[in-house]
Protein backbone atom coordinates (compact mmCIF):
# COMPACT_ATOMS: atom_id res chain seq x y z
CA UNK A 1 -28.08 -3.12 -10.07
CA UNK A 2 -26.88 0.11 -9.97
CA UNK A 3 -22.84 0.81 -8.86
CA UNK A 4 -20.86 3.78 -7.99
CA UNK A 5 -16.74 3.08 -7.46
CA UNK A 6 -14.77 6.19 -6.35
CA UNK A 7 -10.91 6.35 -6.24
CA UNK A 8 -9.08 9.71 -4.70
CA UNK A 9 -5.68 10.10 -4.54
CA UNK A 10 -2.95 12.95 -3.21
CA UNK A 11 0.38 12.71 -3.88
CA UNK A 12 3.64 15.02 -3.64
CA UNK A 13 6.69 14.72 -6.73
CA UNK A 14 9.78 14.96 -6.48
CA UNK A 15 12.08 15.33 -9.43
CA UNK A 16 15.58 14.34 -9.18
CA UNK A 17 18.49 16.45 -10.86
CA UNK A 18 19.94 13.46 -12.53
CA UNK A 19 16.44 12.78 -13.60
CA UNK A 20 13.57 10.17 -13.05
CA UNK A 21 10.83 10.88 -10.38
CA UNK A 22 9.41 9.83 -7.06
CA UNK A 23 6.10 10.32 -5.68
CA UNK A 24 4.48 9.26 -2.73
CA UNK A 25 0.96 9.90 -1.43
CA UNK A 26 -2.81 8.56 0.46
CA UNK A 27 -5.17 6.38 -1.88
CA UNK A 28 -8.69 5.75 -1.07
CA UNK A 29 -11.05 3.44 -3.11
CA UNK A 30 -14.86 2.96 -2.10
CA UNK A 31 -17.08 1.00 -3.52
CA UNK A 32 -21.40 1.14 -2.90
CA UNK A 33 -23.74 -1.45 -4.90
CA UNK A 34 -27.00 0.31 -4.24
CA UNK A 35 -29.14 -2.77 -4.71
CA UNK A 36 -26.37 -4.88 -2.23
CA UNK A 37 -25.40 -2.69 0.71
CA UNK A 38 -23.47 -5.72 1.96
CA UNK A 39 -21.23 -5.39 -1.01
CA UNK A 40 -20.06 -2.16 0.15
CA UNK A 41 -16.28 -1.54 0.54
CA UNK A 42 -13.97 0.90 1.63
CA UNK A 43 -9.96 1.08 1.30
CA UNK A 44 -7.75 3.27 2.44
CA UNK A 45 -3.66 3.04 1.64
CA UNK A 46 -0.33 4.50 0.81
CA UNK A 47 0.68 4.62 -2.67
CA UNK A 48 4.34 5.13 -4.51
CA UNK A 49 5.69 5.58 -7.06
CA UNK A 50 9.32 6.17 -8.87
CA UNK A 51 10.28 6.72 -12.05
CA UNK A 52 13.71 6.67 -14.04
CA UNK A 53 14.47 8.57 -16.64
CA UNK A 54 17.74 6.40 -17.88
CA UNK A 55 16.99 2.62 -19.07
CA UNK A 56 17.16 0.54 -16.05
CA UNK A 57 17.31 -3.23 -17.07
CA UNK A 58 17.27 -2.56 -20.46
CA UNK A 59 13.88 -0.97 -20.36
CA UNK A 60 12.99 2.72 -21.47
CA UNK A 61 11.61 5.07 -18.50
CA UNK A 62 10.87 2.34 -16.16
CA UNK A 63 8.06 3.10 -13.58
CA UNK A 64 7.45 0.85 -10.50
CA UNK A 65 4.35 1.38 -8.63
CA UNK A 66 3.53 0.21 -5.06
CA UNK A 67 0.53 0.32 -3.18
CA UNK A 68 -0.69 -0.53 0.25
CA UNK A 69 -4.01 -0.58 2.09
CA UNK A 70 -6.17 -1.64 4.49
CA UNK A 71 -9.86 -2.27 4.14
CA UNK A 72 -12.28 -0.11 6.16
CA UNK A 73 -15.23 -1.31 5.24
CA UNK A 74 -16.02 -5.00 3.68
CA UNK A 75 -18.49 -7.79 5.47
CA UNK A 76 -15.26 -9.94 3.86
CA UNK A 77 -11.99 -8.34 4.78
CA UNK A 78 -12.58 -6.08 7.46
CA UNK A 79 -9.55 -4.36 9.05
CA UNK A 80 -7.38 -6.75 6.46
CA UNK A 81 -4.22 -5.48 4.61
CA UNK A 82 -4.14 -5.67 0.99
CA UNK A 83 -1.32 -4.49 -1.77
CA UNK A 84 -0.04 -4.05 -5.14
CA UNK A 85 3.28 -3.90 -7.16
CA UNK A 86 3.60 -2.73 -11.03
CA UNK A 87 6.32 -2.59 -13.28
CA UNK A 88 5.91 -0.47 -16.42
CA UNK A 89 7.42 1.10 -19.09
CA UNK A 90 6.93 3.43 -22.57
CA UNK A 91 8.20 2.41 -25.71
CA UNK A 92 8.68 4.76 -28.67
CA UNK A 93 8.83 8.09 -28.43
């Protein structure tokens, strides 16, 4: 089977005087099994994303990601929501 997975995202930054980030932006995701058109999917969503540049909870640069979408396209979840929350952080340097 052959598989082809896209992801495009646009997003705007803003940078904060006292430092850190925050970005927001549109995330879409498809998904097309060649072999298995039924596997097909499509997602489209809001993603964002903020970063501090001070320790916050006693972890260096902490970055906290959120995304939300609904599926487009999926024999499975069709017109369902869908989401995502990260928490992550550098070490060293």
């Amino acid at each position: 089977d052959y598989l082809v997975t896209t992801s495009a995202v646009a997003m705007y930054q803003h940078d904060y005087q006292s430092g850190g980030l925050l970005s927001g932006g549109i995330i879409h995701n498809m998904t097309h099994v060649f072999d298995a058109p039924d596997n097909r999917s499509q997602r489209l969503g809001v993603i964002g994303v903020r970063e501090f540049s001070s320790p916050r909870f006693r972890l260096p640069h902490l970055r906290v990601t959120a995304v939300v979408w609904r599926y487009l396209e999926d024999p499975s979840k069709r017109n369902q929501w869908g989401g995502a929350l990260a928490f992550s952080f550098r070490t060293g340097k």
